[in-house]
Structures are given as structure tokens and as C-alpha cells.
PDB file of N, CA and C in Angstrom:
ATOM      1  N   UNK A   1      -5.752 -13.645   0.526  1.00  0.00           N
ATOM      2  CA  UNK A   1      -4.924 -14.387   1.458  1.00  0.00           C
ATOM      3  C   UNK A   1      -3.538 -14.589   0.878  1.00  0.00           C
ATOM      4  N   UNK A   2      -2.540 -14.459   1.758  1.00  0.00           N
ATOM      5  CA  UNK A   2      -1.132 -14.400   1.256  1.00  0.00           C
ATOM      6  C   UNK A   2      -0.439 -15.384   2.047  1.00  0.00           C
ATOM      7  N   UNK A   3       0.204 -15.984   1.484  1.00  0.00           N
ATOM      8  CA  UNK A   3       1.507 -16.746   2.806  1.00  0.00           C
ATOM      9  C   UNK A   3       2.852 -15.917   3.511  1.00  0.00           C
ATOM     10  N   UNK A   4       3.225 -15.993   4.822  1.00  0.00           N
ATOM     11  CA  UNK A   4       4.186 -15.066   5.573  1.00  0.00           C
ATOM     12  C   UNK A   4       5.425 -15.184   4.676  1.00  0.00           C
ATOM     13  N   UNK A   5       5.760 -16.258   4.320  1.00  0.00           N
ATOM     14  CA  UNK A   5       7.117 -16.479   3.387  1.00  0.00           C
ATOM     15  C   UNK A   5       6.787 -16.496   2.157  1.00  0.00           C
ATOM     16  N   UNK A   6       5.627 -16.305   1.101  1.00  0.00           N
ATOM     17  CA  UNK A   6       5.565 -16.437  -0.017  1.00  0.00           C
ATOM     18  C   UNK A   6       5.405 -15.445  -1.006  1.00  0.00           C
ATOM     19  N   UNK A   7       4.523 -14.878  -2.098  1.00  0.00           N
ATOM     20  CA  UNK A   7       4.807 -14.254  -2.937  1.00  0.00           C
ATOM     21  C   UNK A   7       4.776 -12.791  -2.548  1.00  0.00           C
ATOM     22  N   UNK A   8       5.208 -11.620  -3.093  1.00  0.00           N
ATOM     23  CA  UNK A   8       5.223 -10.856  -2.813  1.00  0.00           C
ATOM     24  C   UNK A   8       3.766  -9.897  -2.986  1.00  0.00           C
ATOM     25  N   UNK A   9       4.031  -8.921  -2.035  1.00  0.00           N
ATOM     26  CA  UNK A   9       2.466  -8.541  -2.009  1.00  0.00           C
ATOM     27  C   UNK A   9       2.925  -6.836  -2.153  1.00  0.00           C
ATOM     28  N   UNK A  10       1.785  -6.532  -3.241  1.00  0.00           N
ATOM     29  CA  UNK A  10       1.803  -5.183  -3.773  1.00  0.00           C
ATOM     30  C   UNK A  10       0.197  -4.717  -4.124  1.00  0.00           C
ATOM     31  N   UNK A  11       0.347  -3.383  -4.350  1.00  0.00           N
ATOM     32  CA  UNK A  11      -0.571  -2.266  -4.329  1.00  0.00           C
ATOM     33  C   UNK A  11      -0.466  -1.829  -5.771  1.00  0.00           C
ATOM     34  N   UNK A  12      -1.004  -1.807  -6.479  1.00  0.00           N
ATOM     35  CA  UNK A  12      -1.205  -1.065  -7.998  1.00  0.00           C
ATOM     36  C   UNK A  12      -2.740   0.001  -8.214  1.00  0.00           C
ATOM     37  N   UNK A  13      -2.203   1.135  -8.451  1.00  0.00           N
ATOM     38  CA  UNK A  13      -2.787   2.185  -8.275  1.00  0.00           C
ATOM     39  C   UNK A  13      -2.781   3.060 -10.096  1.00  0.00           C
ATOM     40  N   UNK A  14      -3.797   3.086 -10.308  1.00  0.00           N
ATOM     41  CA  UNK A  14      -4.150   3.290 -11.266  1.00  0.00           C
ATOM     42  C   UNK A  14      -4.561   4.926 -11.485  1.00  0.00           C
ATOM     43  N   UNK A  15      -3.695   6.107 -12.270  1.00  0.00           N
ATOM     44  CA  UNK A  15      -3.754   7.247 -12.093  1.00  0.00           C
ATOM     45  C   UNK A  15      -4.265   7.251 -13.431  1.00  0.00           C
ATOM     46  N   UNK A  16      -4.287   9.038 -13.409  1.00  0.00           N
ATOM     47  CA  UNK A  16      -5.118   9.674 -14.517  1.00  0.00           C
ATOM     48  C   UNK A  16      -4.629  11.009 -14.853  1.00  0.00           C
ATOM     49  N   UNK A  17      -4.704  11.672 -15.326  1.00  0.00           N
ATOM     50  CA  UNK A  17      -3.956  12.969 -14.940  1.00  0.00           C
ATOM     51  C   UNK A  17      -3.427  13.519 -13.760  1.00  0.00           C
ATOM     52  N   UNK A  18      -2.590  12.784 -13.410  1.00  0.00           N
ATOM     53  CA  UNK A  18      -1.936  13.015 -12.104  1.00  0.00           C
ATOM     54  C   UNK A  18      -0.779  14.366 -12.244  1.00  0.00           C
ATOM     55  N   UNK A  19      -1.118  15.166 -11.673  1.00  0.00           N
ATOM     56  CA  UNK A  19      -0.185  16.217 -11.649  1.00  0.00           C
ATOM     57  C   UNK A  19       1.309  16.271 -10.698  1.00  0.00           C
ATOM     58  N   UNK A  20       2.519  17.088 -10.746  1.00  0.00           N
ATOM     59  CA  UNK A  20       2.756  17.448 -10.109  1.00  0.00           C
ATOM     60  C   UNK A  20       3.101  17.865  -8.768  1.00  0.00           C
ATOM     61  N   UNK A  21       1.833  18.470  -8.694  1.00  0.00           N
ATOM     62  CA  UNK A  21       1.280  19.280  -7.330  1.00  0.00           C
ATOM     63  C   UNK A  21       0.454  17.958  -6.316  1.00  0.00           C
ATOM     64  N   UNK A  22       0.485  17.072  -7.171  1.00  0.00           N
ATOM     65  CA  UNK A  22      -0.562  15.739  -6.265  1.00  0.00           C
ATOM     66  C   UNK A  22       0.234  15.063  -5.486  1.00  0.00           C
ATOM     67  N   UNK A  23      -0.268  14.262  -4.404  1.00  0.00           N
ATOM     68  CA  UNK A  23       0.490  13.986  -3.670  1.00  0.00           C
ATOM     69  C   UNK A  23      -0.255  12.567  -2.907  1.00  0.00           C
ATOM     70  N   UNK A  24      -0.056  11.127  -3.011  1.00  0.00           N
ATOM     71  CA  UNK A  24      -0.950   9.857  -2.786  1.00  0.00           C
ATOM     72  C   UNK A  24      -0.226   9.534  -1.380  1.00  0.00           C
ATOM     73  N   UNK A  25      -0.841   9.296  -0.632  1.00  0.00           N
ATOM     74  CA  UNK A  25       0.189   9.026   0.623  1.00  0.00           C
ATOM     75  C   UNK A  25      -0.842   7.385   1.039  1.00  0.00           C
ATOM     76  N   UNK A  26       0.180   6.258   1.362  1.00  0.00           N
ATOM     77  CA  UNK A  26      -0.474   4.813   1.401  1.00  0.00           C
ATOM     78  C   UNK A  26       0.200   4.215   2.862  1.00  0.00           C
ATOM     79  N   UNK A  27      -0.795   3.896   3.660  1.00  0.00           N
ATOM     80  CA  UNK A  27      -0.937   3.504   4.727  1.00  0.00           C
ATOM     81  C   UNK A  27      -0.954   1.932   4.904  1.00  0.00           C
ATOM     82  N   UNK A  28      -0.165   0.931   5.250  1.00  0.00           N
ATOM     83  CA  UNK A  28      -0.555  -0.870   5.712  1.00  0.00           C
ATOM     84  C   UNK A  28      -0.759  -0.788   6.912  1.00  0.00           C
ATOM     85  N   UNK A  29      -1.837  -0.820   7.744  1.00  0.00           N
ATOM     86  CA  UNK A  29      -2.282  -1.274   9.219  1.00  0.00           C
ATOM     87  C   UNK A  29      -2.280  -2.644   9.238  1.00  0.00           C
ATOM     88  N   UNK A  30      -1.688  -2.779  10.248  1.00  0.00           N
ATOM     89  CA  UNK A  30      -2.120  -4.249  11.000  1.00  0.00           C
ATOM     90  C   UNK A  30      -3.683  -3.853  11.520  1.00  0.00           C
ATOM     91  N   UNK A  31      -4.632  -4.606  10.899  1.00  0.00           N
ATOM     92  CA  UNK A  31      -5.991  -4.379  11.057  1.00  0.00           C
ATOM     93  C   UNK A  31      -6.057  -5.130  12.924  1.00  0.00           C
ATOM     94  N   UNK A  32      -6.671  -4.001  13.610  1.00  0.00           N
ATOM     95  CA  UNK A  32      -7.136  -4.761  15.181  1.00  0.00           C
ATOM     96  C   UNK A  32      -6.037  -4.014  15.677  1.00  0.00           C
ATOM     97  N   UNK A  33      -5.362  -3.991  15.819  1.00  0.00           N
ATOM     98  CA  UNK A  33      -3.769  -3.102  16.689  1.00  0.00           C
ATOM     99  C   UNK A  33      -3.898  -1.578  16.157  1.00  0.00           C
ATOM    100  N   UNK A  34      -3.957  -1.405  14.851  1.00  0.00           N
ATOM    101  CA  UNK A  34      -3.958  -0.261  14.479  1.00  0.00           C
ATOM    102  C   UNK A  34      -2.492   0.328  14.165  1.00  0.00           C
ATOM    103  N   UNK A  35      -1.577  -0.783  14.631  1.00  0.00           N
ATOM    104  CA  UNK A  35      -0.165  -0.458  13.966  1.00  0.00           C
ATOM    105  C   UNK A  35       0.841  -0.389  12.519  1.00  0.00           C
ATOM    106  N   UNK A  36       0.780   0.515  12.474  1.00  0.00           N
ATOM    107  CA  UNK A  36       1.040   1.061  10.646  1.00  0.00           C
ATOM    108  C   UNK A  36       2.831   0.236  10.685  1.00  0.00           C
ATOM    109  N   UNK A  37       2.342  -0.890   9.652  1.00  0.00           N
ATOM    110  CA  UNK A  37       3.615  -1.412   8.969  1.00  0.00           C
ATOM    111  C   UNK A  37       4.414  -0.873   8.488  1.00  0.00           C
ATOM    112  N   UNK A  38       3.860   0.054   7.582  1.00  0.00           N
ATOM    113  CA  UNK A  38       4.694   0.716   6.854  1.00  0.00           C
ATOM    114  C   UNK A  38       3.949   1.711   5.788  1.00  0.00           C
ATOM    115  N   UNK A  39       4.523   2.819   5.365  1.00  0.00           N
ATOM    116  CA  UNK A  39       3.974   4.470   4.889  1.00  0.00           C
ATOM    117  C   UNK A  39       4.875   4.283   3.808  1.00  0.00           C
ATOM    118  N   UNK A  40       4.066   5.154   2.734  1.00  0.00           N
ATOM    119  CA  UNK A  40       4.316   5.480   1.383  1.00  0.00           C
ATOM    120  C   UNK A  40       4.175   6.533   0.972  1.00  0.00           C
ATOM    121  N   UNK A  41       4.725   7.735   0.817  1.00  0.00           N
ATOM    122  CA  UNK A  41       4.316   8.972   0.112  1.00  0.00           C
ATOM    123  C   UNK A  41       5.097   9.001  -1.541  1.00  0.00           C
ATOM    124  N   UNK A  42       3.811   9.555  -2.577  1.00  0.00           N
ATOM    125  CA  UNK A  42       4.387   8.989  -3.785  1.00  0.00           C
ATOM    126  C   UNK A  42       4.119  10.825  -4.054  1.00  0.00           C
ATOM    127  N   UNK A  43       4.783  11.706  -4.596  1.00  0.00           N
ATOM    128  CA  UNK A  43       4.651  13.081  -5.610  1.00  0.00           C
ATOM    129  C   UNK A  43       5.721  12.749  -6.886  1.00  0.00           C
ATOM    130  N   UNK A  44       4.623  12.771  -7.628  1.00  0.00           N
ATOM    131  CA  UNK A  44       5.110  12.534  -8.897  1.00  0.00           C
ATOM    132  C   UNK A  44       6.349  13.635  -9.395  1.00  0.00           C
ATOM    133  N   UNK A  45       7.349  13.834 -10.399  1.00  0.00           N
ATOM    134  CA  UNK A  45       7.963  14.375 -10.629  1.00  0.00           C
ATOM    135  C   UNK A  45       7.513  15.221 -12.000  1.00  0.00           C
ATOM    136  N   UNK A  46       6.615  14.140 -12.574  1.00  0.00           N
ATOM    137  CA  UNK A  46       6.019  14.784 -13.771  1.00  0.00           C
ATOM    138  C   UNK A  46       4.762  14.236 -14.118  1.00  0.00           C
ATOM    139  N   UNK A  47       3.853  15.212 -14.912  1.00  0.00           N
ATOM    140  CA  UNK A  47       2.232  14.740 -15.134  1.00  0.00           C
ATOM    141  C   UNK A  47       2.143  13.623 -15.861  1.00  0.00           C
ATOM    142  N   UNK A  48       1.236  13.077 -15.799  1.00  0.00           N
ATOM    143  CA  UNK A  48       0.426  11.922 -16.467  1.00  0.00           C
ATOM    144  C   UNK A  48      -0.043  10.821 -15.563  1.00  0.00           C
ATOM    145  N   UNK A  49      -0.950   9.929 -16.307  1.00  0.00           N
ATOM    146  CA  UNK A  49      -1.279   8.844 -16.299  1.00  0.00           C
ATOM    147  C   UNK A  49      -0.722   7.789 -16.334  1.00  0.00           C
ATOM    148  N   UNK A  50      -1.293   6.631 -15.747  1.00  0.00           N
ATOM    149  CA  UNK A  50      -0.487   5.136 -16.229  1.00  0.00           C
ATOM    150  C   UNK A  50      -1.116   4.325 -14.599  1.00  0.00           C
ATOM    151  N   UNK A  51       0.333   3.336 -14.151  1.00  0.00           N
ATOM    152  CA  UNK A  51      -0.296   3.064 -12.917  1.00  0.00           C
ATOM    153  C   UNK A  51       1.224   2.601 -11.978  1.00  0.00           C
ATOM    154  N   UNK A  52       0.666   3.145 -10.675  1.00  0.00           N
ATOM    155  CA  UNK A  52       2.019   3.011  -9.541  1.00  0.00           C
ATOM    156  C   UNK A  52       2.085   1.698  -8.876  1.00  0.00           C
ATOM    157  N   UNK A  53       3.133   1.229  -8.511  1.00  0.00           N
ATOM    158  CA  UNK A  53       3.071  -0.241  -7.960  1.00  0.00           C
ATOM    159  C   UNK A  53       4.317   0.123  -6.590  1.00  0.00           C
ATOM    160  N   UNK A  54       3.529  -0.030  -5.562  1.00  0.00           N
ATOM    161  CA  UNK A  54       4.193  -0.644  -4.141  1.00  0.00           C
ATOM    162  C   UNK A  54       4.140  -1.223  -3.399  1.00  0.00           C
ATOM    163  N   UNK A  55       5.263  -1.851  -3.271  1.00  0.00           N
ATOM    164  CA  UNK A  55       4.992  -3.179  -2.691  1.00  0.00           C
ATOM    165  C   UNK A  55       5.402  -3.304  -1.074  1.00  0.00           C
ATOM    166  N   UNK A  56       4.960  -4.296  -0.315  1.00  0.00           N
ATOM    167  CA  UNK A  56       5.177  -4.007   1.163  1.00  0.00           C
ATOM    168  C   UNK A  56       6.027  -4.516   1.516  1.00  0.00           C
ATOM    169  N   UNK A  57       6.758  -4.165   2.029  1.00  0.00           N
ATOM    170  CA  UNK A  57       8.349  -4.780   2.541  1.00  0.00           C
ATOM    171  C   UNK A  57       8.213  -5.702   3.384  1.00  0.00           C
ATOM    172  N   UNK A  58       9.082  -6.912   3.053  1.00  0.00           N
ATOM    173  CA  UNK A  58       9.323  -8.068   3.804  1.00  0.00           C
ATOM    174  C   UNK A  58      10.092  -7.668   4.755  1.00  0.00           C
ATOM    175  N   UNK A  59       9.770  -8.115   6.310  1.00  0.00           N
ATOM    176  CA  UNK A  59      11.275  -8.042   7.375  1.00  0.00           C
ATOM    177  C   UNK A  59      11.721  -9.619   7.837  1.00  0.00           C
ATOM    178  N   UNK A  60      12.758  -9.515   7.592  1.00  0.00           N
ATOM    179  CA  UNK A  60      13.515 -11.017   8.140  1.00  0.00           C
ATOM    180  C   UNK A  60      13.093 -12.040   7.245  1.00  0.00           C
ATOM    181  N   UNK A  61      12.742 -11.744   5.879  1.00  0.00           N
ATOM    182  CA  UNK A  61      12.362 -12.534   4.811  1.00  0.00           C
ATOM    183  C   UNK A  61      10.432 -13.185   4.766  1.00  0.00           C
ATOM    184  N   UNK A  62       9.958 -12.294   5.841  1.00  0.00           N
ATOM    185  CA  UNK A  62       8.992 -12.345   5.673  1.00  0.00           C
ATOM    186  C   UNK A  62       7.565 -11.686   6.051  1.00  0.00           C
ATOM    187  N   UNK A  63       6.201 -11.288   5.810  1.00  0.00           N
ATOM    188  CA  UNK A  63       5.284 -10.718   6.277  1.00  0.00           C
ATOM    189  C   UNK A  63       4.315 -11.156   7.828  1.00  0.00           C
ATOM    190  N   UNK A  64       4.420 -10.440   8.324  1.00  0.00           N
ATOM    191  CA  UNK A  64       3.869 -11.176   9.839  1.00  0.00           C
ATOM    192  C   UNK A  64       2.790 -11.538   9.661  1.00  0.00           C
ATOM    193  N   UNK A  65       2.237 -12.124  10.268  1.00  0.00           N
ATOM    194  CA  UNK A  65       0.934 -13.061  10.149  1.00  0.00           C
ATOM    195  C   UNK A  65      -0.210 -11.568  10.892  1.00  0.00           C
ATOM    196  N   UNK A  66      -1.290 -11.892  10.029  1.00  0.00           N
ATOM    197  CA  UNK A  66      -2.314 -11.237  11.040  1.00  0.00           C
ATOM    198  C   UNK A  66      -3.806 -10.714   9.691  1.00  0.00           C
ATOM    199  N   UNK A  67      -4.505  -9.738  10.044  1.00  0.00           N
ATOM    200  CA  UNK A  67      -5.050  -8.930   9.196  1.00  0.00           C
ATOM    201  C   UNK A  67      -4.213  -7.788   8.689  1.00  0.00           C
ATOM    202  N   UNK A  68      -4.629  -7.587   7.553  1.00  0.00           N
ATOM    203  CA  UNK A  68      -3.973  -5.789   7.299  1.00  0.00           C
ATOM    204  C   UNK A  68      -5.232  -5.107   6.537  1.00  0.00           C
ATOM    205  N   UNK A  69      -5.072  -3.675   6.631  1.00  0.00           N
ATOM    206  CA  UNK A  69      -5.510  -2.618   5.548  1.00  0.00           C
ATOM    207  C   UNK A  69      -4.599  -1.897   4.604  1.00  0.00           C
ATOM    208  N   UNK A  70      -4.947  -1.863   3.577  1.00  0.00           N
ATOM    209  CA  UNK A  70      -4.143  -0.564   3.146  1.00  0.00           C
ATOM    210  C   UNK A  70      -5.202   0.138   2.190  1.00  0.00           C
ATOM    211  N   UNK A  71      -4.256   1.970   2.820  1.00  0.00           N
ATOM    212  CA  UNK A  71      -5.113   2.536   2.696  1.00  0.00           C
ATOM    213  C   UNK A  71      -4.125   3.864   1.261  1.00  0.00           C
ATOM    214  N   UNK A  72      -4.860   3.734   0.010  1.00  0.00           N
ATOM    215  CA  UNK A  72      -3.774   5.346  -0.527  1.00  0.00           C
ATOM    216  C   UNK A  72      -4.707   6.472  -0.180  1.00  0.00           C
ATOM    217  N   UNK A  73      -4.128   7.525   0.164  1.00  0.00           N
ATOM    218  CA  UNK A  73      -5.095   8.958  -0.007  1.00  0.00           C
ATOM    219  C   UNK A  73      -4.535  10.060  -1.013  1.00  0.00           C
ATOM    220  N   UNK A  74      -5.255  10.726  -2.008  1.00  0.00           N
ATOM    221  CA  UNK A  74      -4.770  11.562  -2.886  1.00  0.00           C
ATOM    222  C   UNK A  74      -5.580  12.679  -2.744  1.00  0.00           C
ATOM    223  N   UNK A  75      -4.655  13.476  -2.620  1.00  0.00           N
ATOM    224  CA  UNK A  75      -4.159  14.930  -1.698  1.00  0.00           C
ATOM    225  C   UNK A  75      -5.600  15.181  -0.622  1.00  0.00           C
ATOM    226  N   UNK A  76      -5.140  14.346   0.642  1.00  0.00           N
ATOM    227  CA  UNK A  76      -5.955  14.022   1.517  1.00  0.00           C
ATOM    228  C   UNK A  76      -7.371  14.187   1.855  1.00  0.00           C
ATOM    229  N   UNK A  77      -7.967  14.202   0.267  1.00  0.00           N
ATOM    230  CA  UNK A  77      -9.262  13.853   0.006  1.00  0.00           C
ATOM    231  C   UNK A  77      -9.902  12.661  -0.372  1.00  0.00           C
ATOM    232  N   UNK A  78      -9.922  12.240  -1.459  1.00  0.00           N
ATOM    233  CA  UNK A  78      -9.823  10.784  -1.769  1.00  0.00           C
ATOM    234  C   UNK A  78      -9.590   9.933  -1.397  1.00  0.00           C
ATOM    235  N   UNK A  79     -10.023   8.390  -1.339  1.00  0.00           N
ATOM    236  CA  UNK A  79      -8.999   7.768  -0.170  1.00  0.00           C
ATOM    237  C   UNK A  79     -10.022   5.964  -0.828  1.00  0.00           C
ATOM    238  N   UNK A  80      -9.419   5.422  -0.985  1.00  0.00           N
ATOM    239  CA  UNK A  80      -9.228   4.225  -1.329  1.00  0.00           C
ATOM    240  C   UNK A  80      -8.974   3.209  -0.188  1.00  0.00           C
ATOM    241  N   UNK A  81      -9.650   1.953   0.429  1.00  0.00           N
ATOM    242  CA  UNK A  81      -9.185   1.020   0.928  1.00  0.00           C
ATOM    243  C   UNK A  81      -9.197  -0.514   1.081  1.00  0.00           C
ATOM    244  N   UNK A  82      -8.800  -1.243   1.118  1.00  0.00           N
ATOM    245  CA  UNK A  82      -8.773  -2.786   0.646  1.00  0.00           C
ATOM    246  C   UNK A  82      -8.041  -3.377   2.142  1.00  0.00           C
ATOM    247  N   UNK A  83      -8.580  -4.885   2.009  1.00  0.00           N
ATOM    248  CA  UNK A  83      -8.342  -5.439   3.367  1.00  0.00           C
ATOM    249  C   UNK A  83      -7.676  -7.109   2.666  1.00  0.00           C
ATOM    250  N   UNK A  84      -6.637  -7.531   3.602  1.00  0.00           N
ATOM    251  CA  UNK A  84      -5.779  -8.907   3.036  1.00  0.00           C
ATOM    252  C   UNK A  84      -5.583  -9.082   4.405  1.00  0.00           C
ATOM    253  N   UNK A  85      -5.442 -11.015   4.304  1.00  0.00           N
ATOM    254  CA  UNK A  85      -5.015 -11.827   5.332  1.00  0.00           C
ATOM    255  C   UNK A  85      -3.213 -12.432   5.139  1.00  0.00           C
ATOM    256  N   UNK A  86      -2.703 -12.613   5.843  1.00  0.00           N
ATOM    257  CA  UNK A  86      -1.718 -12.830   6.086  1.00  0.00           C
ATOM    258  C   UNK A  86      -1.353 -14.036   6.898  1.00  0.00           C
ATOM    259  N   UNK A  87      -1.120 -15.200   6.083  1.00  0.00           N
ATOM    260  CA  UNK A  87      -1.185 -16.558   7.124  1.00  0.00           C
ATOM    261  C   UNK A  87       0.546 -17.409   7.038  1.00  0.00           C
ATOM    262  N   UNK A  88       0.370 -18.320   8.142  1.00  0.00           N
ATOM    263  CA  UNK A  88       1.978 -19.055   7.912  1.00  0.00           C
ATOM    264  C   UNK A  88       1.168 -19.862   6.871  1.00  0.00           C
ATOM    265  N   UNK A  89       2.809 -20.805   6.510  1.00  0.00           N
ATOM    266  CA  UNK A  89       2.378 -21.633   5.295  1.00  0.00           C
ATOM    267  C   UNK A  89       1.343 -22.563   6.049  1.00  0.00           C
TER     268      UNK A  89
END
């Protein structure tokens, strides 16, 4: 659970030999509408490991109230997903 005006809310993604040629693409739905907040495509520039952090953009200083998903997929096999609430203060 997050507040609409409060801390910031991010995604940390934890790679491994990530190549190149790979390619994670991350989806935020408004869970129930099905309307995508906002898209992420990450291709690395160079190999390795470690971990990616993105975060979801505030509009008008803040996150709309509702359910969300987000979803990463790496190279549109894999696919990872997690679910957060979104409330006023």
C-alpha cells in the first residue's frame, strides 16, 4: 500500500548475466480498467549482472488512486508480476 502524494514507488529487478541481445520490457496496469500507466523497455548496453530500478512516474505530483500490476517480461518469455494499492492520504 502506497499513499497518492507520498513516497516514491519503484520496481527493482534483479539480473544475472544479462546480455546485450536481452531485452525486459515492464508494464503498470491500472488493475480492473486494464489501462497501462506507463511502459518501460530496458536493453542493456553492456553484459552483466547487478540490479535495475524503475520507478513510476508521478503526474501532477502524484499517483492516482486505485489497484495496479506491474508486470517485467525478458525477451518475451519470462515474465514476472506483483500487485500494489494506491490510496489518498
Amino acid at each position: 500500500r502506497f499513499q497518492s502524494e507520498g513516497s516514491d514507488i519503484f520496481l527493482i529487478i534483479s539480473v544475472r548475466d544479462l546480455d546485450t541481445e536481452d531485452k525486459i520490457e515492464v508494464s503498470w496496469t491500472v488493475s480492473g480498467t486494464g489501462t497501462i500507466f506507463q511502459e518501460n523497455t530496458i536493453s542493456p548496453k553492456k553484459s552483466g549482472s547487478g540490479e535495475i530500478i524503475i520507478y513510476l512516474l508521478k503526474r501532477d505530483g502524484a499517483y492516482p488512486e486505485g489497484d495496479y500490476t506491474v508486470e517485467a517480461v525478458l525477451n518475451n518469455s519470462q515474465k514476472i508480476q506483483a500487485g500494489f494499492v494506491v490510496t489518498a492520504r
